[in-house]
Protein backbone atom coordinates (compact mmCIF):
# COMPACT_ATOMS: atom_id res chain seq x y z
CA UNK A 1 80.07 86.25 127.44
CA UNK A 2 79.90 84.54 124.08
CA UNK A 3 77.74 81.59 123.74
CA UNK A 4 80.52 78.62 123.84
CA UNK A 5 81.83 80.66 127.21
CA UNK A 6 78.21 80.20 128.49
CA UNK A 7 78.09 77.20 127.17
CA UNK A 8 81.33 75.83 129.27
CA UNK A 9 80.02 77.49 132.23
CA UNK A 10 77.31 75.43 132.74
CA UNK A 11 79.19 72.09 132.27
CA UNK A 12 81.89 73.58 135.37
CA UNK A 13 78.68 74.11 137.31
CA UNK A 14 78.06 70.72 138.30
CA UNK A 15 76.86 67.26 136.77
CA UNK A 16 73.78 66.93 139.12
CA UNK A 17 71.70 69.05 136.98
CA UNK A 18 72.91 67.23 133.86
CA UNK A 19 71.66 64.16 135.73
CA UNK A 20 68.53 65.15 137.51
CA UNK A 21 67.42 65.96 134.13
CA UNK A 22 67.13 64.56 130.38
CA UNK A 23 67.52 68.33 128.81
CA UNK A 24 68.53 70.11 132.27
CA UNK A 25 69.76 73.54 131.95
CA UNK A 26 71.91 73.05 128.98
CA UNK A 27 69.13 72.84 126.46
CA UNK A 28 69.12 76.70 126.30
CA UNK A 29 72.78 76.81 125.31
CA UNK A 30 72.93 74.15 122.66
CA UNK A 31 75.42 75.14 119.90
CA UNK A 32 75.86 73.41 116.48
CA UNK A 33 79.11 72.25 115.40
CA UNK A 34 79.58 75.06 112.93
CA UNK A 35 78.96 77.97 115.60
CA UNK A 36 81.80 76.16 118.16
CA UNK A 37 84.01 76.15 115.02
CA UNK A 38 83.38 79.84 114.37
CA UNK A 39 83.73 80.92 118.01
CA UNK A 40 86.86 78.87 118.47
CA UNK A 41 88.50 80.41 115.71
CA UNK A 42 87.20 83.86 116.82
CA UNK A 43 89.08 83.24 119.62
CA UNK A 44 92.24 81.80 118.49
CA UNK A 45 92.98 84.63 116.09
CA UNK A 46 92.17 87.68 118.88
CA UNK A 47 94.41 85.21 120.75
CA UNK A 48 96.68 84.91 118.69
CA UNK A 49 96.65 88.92 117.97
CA UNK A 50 97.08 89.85 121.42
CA UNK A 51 100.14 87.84 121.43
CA UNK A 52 101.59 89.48 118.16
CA UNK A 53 101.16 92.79 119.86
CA UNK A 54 103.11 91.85 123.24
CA UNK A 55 105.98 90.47 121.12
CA UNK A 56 105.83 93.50 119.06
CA UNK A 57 105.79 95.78 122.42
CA UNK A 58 108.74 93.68 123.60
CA UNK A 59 110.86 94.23 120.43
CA UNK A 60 110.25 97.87 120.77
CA UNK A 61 111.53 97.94 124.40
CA UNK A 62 114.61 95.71 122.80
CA UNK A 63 115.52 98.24 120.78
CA UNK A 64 114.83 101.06 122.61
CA UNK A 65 117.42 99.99 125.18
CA UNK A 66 119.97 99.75 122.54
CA UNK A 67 119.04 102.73 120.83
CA UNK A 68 119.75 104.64 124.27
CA UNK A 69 123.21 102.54 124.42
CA UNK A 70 124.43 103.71 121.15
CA UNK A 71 123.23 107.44 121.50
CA UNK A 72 125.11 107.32 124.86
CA UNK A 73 128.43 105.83 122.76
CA UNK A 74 128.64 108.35 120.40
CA UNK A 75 128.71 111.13 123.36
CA UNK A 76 125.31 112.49 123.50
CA UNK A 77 122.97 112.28 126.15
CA UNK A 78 119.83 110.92 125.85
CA UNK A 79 118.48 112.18 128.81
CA UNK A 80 117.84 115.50 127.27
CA UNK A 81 114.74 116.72 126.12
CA UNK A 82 115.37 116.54 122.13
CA UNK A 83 116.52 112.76 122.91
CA UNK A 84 114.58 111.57 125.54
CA UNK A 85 111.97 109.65 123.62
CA UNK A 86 114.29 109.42 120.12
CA UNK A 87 114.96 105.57 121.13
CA UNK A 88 111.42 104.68 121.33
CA UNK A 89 110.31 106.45 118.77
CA UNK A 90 113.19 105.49 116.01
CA UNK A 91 112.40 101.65 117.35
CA UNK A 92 108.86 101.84 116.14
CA UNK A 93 110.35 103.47 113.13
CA UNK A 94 112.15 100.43 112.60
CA UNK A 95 109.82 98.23 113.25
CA UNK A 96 107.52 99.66 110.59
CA UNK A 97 110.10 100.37 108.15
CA UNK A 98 111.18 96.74 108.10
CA UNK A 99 107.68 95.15 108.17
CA UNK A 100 108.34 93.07 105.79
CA UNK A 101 109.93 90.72 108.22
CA UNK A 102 106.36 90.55 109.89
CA UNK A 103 104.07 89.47 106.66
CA UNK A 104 104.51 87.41 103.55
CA UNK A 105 103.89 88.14 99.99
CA UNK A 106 101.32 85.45 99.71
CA UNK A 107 99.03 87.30 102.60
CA UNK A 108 99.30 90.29 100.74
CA UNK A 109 98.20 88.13 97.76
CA UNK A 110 95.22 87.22 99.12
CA UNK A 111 94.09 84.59 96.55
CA UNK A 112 93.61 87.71 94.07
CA UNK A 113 94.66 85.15 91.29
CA UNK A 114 91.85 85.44 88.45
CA UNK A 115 91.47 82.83 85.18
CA UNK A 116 92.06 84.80 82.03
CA UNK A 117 92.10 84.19 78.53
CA UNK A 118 94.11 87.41 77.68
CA UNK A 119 97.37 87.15 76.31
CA UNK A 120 98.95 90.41 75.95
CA UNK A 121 101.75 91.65 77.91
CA UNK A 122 101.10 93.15 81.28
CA UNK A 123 102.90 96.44 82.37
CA UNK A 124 102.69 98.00 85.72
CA UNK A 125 105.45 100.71 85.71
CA UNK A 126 106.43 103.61 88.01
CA UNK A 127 106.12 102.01 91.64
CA UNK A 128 107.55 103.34 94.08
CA UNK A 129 109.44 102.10 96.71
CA UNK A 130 111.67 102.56 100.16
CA UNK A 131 114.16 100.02 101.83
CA UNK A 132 117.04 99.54 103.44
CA UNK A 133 120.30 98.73 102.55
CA UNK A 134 121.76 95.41 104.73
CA UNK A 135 125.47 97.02 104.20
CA UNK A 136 125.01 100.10 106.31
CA UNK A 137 121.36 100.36 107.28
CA UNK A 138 120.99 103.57 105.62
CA UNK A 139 118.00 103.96 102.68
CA UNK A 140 118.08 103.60 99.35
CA UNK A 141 114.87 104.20 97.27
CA UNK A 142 113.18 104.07 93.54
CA UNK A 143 111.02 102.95 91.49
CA UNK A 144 110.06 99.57 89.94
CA UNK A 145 108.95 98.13 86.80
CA UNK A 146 107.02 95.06 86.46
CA UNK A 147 105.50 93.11 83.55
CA UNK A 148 104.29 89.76 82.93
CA UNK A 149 103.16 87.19 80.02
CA UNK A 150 100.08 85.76 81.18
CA UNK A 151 99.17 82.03 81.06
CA UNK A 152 95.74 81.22 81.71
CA UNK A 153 95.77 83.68 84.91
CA UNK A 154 96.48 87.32 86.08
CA UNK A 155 96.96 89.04 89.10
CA UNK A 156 95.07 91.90 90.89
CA UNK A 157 96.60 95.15 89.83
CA UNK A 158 96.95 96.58 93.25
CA UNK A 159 98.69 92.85 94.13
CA UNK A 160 102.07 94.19 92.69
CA UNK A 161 103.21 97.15 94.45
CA UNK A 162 102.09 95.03 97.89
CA UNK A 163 104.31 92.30 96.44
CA UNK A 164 107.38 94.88 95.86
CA UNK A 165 106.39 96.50 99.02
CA UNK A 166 106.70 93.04 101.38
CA UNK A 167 110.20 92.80 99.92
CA UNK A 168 111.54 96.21 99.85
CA UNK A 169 110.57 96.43 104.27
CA UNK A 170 113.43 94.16 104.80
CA UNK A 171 117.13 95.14 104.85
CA UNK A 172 118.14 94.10 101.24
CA UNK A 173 120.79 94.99 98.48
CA UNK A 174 118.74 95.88 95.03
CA UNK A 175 120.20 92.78 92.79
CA UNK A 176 118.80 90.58 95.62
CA UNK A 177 115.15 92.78 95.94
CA UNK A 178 115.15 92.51 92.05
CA UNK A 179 115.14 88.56 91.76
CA UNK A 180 113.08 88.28 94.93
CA UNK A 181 110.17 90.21 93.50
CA UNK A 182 110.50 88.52 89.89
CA UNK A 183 111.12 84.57 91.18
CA UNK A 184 107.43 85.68 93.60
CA UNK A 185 105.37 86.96 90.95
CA UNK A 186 106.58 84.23 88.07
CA UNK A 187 105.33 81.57 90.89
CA UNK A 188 102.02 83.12 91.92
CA UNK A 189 101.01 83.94 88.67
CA UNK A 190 102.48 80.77 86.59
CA UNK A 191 103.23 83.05 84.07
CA UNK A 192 105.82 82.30 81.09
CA UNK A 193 107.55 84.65 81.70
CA UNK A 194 108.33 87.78 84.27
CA UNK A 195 110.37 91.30 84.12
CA UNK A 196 111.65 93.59 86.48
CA UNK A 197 113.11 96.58 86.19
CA UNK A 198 114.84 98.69 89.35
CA UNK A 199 116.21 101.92 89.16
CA UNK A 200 117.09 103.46 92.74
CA UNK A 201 119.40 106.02 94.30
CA UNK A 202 122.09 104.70 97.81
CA UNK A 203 122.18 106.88 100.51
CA UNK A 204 124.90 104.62 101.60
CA UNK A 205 126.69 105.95 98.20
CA UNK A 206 125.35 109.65 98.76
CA UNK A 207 126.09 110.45 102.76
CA UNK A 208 129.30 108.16 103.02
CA UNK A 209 131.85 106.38 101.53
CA UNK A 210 132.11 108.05 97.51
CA UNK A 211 130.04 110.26 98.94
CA UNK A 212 128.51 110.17 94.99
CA UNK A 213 124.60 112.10 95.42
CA UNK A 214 123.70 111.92 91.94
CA UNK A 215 124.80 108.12 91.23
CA UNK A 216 121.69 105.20 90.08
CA UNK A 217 121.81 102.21 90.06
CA UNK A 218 119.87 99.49 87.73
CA UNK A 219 119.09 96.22 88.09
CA UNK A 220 116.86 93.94 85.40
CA UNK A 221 115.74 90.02 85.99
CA UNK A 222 114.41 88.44 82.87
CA UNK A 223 112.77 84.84 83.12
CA UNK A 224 110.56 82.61 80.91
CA UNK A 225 109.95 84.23 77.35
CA UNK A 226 111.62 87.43 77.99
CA UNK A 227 114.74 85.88 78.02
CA UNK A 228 114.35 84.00 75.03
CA UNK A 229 112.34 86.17 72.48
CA UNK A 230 114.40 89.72 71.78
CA UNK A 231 110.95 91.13 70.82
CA UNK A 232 108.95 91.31 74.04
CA UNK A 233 112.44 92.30 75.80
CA UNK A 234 112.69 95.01 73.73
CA UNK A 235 108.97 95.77 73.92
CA UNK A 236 109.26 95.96 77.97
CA UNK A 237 112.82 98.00 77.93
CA UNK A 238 110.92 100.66 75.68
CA UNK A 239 108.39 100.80 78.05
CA UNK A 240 110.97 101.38 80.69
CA UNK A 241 112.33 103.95 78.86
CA UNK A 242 109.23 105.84 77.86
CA UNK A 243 107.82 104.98 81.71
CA UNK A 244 111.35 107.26 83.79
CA UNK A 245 111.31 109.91 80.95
């Protein structure tokens, strides 16, 4: 039993021993104001954690019941021993494929924001990436391109595929995922300017539809100085060039 527990226990006990003496039995669980703030907190997040995992359990169950419902409507059984645990199992799927919807960018963040005098351009190039398309719920998948003009900050290195990541776990189309990830970054970091670069393959385009395997698809957002001076956009579109050879 932690100390506050102990501490509350005693009170529920009774008020006669408070009263039949000055320090009574309490002296031996005196707590400073810093150690209830520490255990309180303690408790609300493993509180709070416990009920993050019910509601996750809950959403699983959700859409395991629906998962059964639509293997049932397109005339298999899923009963049988191949399907049996399928909606369970492609719910949790789910779940962590679109995680995005359960964390923000500026957790993942951290406060990894550092002062910095440099100003050079900032390239992270080749990151890859997964997410779904909101169309058809089928994948499509890439890589991504990111620099940045610094202004009196930077941002951890390993910040920036989190950052793509958080976005890309949500069902998204790429010109939307582009912006998103460019608008984020040009706010955290302050910088004067951001650019993105997306180059990804449908399987909504591939397995359907067209039915086109071998088609890409780009998409570029610009803000800040790269939009304005030709120079560092053609700097970072070299880069981009040089980076998918």
């Amino acid at each position: 039993m932690s100390k506050m527990k102990r501490f509350y226990s005693e009170m529920r006990k009774g008020k006669n021993e408070r009263s039949s003496s000055s320090t009574g039995s309490f002296e031996m669980f005196k707590i400073t104001e810093s150690e209830l703030s520490d255990e309180l907190d303690q408790e609300v997040l493993q509180g709070h954690g416990e009920k993050k995992e019910i509601e996750l359990e809950q959403k699983i169950k959700k859409l395991a019941y629906h998962i059964r419902e639509i293997i049932k409507v397109i005339g298999d059984d899923p009963e049988r021993e191949g399907l049996k645990k399928t909606p369970e199992r492609y719910s949790k799927a789910l779940i962590e494929i679109l995680s995005g919807y359960f964390s923000n960018p500026d957790g993942e963040v951290n406060g990894a924001i550092f002062s910095s005098d440099y100003k050079g351009l900032v390239f992270v190039g080749n990151i890859k990436f997964f997410s779904l398309c909101e169309h058809h719920m089928l994948p499509f998948f890439g890589t991504a391109s990111i620099a940045y003009l610094p202004k009196n900050k930077i941002i951890g290195l390993s910040k920036i595929p989190r950052i793509i990541k958080v976005f890309a776990s949500r069902l998204q189309v790429q010109e939307r995922l582009t912006e998103e990830i460019g608008n984020f970054i040009e706010k955290t970091v302050q910088a004067e300017g951001v650019a993105v670069y997306i180059s990804a393959y449908h399987l909504c385009l591939a397995m359907r539809g067209a039915r086109k395997e071998d088609v890409v698809m780009e998409t570029l957002f610009f803000s800040g100085k790269f939009k304005s001076d030709w120079e560092i956009k053609r700097i970072f579109l070299e880069k981009i060039n040089k980076t998918d050879k």
